[in-house]
PDB file of N, CA and C in Angstrom:
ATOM      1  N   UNK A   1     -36.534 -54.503  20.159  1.00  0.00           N
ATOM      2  CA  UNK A   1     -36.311 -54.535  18.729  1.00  0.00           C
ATOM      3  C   UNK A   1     -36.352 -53.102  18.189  1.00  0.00           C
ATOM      4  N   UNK A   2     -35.387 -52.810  17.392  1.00  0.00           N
ATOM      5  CA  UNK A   2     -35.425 -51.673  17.068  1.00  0.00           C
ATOM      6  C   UNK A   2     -36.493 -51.438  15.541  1.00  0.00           C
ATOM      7  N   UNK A   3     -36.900 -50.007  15.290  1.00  0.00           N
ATOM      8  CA  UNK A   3     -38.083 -49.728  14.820  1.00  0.00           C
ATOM      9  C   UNK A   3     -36.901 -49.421  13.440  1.00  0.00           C
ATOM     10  N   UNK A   4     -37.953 -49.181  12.025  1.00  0.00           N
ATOM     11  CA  UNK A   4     -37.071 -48.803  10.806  1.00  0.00           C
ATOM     12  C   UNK A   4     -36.152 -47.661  10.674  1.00  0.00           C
ATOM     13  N   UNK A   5     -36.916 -46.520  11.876  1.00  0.00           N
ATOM     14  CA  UNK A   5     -36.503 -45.073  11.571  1.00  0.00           C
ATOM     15  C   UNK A   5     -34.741 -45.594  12.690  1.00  0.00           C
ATOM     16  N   UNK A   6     -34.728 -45.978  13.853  1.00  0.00           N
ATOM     17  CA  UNK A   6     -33.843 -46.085  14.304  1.00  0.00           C
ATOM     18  C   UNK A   6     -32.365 -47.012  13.465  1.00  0.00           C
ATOM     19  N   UNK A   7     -33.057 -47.677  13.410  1.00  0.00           N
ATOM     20  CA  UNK A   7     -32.205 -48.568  12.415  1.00  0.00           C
ATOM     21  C   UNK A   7     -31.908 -47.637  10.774  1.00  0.00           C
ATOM     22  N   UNK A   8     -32.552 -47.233  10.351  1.00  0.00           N
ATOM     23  CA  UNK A   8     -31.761 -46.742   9.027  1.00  0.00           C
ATOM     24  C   UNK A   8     -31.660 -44.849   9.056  1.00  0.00           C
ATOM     25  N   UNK A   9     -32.982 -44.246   9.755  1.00  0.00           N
ATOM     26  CA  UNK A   9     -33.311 -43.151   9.795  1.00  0.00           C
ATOM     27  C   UNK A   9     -33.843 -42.696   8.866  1.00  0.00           C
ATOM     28  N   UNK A  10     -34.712 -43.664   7.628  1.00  0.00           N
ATOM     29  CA  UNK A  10     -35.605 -42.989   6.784  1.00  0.00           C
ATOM     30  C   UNK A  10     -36.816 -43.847   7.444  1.00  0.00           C
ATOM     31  N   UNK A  11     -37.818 -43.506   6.915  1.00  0.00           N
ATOM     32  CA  UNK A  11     -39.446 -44.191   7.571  1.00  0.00           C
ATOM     33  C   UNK A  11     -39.464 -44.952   6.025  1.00  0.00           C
ATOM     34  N   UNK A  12     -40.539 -45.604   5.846  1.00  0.00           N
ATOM     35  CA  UNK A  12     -40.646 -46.493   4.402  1.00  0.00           C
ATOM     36  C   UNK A  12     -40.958 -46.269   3.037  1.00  0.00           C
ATOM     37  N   UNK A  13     -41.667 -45.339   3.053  1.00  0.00           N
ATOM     38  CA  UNK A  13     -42.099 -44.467   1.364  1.00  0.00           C
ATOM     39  C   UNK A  13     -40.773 -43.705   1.462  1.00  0.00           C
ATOM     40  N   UNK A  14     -39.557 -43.752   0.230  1.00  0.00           N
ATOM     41  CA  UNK A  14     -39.080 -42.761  -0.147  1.00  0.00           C
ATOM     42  C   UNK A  14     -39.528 -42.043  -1.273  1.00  0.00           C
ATOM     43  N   UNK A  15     -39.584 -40.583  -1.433  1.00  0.00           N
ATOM     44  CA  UNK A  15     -39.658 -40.053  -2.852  1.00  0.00           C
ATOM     45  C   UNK A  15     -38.550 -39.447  -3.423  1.00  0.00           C
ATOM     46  N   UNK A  16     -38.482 -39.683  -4.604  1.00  0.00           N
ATOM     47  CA  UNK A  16     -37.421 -38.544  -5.706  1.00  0.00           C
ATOM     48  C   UNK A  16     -38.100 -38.147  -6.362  1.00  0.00           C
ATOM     49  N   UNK A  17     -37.916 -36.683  -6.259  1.00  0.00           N
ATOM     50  CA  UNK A  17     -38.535 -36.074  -7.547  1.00  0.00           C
ATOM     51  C   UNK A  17     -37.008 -34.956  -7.937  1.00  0.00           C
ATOM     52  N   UNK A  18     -37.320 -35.323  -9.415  1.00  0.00           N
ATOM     53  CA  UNK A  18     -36.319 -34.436 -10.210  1.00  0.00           C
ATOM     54  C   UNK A  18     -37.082 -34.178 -11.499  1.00  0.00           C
ATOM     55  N   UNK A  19     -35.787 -33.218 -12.190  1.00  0.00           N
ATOM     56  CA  UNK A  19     -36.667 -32.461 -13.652  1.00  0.00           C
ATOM     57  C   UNK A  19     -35.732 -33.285 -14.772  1.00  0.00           C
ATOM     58  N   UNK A  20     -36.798 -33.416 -15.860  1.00  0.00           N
ATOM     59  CA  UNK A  20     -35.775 -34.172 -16.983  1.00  0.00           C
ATOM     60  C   UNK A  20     -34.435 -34.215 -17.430  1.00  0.00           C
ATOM     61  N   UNK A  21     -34.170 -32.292 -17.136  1.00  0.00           N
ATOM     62  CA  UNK A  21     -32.973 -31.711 -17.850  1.00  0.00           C
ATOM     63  C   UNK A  21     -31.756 -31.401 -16.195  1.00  0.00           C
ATOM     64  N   UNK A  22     -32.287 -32.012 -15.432  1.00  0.00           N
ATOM     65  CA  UNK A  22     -31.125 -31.571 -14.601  1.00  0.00           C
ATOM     66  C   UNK A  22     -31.496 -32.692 -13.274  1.00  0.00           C
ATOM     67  N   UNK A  23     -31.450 -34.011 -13.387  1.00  0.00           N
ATOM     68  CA  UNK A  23     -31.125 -35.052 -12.942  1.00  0.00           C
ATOM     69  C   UNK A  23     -30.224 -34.830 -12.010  1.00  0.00           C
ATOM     70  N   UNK A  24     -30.060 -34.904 -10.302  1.00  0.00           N
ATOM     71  CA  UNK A  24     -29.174 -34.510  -9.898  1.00  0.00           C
ATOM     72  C   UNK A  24     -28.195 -36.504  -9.946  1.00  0.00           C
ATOM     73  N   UNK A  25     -29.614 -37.531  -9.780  1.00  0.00           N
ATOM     74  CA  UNK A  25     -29.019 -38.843  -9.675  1.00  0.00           C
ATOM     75  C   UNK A  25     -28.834 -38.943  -8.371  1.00  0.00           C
ATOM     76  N   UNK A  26     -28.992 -40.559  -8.289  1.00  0.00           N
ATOM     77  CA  UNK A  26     -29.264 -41.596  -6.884  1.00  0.00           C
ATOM     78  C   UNK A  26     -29.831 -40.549  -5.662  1.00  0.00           C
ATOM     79  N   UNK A  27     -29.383 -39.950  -4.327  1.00  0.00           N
ATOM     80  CA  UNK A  27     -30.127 -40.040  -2.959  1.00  0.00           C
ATOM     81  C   UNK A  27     -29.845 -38.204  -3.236  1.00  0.00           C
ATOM     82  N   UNK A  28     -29.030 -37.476  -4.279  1.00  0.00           N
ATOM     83  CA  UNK A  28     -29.415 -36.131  -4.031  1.00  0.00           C
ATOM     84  C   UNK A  28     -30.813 -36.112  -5.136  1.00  0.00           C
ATOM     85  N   UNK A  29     -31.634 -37.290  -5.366  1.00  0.00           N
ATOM     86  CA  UNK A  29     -32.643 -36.692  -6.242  1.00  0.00           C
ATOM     87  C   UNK A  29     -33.934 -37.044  -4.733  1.00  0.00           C
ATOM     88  N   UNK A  30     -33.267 -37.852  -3.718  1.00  0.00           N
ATOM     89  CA  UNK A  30     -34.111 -37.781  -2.841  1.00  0.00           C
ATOM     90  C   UNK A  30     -34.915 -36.753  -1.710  1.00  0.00           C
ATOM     91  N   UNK A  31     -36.137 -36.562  -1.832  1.00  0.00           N
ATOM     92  CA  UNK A  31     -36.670 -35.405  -1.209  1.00  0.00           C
ATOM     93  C   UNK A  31     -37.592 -35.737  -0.187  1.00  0.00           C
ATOM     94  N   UNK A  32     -37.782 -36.743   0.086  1.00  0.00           N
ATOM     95  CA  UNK A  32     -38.300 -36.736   1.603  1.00  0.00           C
ATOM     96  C   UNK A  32     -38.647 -38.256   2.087  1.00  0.00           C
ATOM     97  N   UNK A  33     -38.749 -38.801   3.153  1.00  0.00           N
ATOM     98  CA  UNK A  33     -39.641 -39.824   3.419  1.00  0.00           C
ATOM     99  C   UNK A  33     -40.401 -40.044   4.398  1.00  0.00           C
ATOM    100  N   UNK A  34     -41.509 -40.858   3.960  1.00  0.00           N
ATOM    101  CA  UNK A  34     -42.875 -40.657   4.588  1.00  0.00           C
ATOM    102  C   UNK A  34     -43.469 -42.145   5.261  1.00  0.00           C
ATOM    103  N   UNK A  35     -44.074 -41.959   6.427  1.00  0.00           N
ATOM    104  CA  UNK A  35     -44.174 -43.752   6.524  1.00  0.00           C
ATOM    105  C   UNK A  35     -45.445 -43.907   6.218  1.00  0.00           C
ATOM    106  N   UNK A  36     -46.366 -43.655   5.046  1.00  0.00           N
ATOM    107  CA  UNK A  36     -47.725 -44.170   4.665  1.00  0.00           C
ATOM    108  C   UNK A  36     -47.364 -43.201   3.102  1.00  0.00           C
ATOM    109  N   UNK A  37     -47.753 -44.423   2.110  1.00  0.00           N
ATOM    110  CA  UNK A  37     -47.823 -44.082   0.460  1.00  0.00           C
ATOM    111  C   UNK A  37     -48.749 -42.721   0.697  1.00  0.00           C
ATOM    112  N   UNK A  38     -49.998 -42.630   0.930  1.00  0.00           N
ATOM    113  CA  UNK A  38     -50.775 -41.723   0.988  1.00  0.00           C
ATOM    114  C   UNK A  38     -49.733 -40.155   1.403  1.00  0.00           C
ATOM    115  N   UNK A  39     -48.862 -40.208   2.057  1.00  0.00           N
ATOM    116  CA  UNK A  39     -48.416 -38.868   2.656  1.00  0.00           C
ATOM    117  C   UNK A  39     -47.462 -38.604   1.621  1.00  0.00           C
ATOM    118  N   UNK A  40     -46.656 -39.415   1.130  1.00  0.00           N
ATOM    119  CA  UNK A  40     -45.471 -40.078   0.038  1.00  0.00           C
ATOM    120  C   UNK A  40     -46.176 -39.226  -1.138  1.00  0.00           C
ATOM    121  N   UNK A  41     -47.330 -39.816  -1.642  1.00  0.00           N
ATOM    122  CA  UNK A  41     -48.464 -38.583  -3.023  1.00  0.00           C
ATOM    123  C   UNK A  41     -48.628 -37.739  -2.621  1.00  0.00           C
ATOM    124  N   UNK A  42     -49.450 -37.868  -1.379  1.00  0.00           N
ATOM    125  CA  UNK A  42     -49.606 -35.793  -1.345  1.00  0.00           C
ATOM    126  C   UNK A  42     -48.407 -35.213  -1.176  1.00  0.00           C
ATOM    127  N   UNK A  43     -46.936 -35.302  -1.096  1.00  0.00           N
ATOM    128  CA  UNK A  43     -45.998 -34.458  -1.078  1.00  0.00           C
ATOM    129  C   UNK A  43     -45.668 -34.013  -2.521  1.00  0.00           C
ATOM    130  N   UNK A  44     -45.940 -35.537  -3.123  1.00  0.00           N
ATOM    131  CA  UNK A  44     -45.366 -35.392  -4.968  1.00  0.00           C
ATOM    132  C   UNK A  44     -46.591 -34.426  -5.432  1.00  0.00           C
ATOM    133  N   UNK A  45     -47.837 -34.686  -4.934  1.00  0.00           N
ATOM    134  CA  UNK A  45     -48.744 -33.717  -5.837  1.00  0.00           C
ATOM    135  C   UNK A  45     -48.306 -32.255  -5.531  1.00  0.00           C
ATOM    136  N   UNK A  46     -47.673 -32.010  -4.221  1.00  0.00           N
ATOM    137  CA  UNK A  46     -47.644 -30.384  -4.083  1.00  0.00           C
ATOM    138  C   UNK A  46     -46.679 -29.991  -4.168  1.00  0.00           C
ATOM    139  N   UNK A  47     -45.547 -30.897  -4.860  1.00  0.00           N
ATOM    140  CA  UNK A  47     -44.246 -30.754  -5.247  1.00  0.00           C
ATOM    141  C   UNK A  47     -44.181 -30.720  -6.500  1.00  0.00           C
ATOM    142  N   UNK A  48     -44.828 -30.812  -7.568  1.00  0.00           N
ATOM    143  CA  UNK A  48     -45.220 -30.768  -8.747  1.00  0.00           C
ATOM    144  C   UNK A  48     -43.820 -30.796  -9.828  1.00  0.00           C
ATOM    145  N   UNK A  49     -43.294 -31.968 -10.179  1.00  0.00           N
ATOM    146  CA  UNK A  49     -42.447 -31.866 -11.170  1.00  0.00           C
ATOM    147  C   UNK A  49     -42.147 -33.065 -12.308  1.00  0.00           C
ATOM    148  N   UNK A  50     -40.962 -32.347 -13.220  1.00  0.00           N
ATOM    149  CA  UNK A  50     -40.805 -33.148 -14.680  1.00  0.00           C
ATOM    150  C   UNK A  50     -40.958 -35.523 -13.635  1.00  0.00           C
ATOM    151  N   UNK A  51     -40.146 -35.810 -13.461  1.00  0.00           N
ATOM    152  CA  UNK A  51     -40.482 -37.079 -12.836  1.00  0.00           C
ATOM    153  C   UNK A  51     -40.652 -37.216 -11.066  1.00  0.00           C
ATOM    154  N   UNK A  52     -41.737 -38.521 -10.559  1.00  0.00           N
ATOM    155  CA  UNK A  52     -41.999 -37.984  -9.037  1.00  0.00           C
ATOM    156  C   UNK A  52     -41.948 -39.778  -8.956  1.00  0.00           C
ATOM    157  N   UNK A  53     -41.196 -40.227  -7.861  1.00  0.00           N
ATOM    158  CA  UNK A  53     -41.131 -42.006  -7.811  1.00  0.00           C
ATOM    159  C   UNK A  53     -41.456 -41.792  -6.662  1.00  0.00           C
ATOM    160  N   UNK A  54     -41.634 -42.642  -6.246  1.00  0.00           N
ATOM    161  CA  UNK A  54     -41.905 -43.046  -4.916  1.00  0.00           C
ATOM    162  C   UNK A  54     -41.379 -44.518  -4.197  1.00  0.00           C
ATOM    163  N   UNK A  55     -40.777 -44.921  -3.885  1.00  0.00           N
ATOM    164  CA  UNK A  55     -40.035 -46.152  -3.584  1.00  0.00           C
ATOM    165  C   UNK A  55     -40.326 -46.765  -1.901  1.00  0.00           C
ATOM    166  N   UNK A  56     -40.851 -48.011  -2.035  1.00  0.00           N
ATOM    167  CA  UNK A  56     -41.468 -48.855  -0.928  1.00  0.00           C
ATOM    168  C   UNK A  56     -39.984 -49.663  -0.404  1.00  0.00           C
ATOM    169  N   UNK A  57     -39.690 -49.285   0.940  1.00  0.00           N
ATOM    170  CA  UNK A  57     -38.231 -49.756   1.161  1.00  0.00           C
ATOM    171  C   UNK A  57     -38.087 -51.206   1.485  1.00  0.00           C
ATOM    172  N   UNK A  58     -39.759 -51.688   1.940  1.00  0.00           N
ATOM    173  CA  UNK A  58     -39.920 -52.849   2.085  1.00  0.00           C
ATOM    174  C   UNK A  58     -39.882 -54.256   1.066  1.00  0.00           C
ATOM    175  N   UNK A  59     -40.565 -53.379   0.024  1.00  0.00           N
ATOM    176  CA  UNK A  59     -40.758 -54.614  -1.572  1.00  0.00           C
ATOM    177  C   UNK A  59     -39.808 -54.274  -2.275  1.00  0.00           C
ATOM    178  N   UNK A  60     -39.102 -52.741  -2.558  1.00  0.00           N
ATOM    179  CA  UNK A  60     -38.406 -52.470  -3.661  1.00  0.00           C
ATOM    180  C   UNK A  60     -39.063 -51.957  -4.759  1.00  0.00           C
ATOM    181  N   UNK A  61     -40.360 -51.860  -4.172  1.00  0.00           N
ATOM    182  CA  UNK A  61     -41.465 -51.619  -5.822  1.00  0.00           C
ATOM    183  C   UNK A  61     -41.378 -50.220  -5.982  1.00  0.00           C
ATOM    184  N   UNK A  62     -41.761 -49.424  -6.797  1.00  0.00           N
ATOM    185  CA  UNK A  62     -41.692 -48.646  -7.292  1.00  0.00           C
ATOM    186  C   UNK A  62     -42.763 -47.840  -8.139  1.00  0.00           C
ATOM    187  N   UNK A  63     -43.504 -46.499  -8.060  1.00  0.00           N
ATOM    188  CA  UNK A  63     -44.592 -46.423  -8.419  1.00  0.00           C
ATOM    189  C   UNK A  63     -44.127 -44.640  -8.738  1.00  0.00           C
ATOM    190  N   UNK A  64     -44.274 -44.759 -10.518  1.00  0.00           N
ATOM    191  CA  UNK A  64     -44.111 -43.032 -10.793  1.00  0.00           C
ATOM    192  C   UNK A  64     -45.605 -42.153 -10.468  1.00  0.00           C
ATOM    193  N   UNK A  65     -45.320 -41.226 -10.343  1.00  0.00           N
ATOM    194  CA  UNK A  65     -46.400 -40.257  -9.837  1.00  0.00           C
ATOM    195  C   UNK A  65     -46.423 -38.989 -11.237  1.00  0.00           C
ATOM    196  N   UNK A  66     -47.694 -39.559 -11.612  1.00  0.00           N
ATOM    197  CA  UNK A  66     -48.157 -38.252 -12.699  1.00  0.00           C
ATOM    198  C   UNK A  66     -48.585 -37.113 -12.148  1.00  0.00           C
TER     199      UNK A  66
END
């Protein structure tokens, strides 16, 4: 059985982070993915910007990062 990374080539936490005024929109606002939420925040905390999401590829849920 193949694993998530083989099958799609992202791991399961995606993040976007972009700035209010220059939105690039959909997968160029995407900046990395991580397979544990925990690694997913510490990237947004040391990436520090205007909006930081984080997206669970499994539920679809969605969680902004202050």
């Amino acid at each position: 059985m193949a694993t998530r990374e083989e099958e799609t080539g992202y791991r399961k936490f995606i993040v976007f982070i972009y700035e209010q005024y220059y939105p690039g929109g959909g997968l160029s606002d995407m900046k990395g993915d991580f397979a544990t939420f925990e690694e997913a925040k510490a990237f947004c905390e040391k990436n520090r910007s205007d909006y930081m999401e984080i997206l669970d590829r499994d539920s679809w849920e969605t969680w902004e990062v202050k």
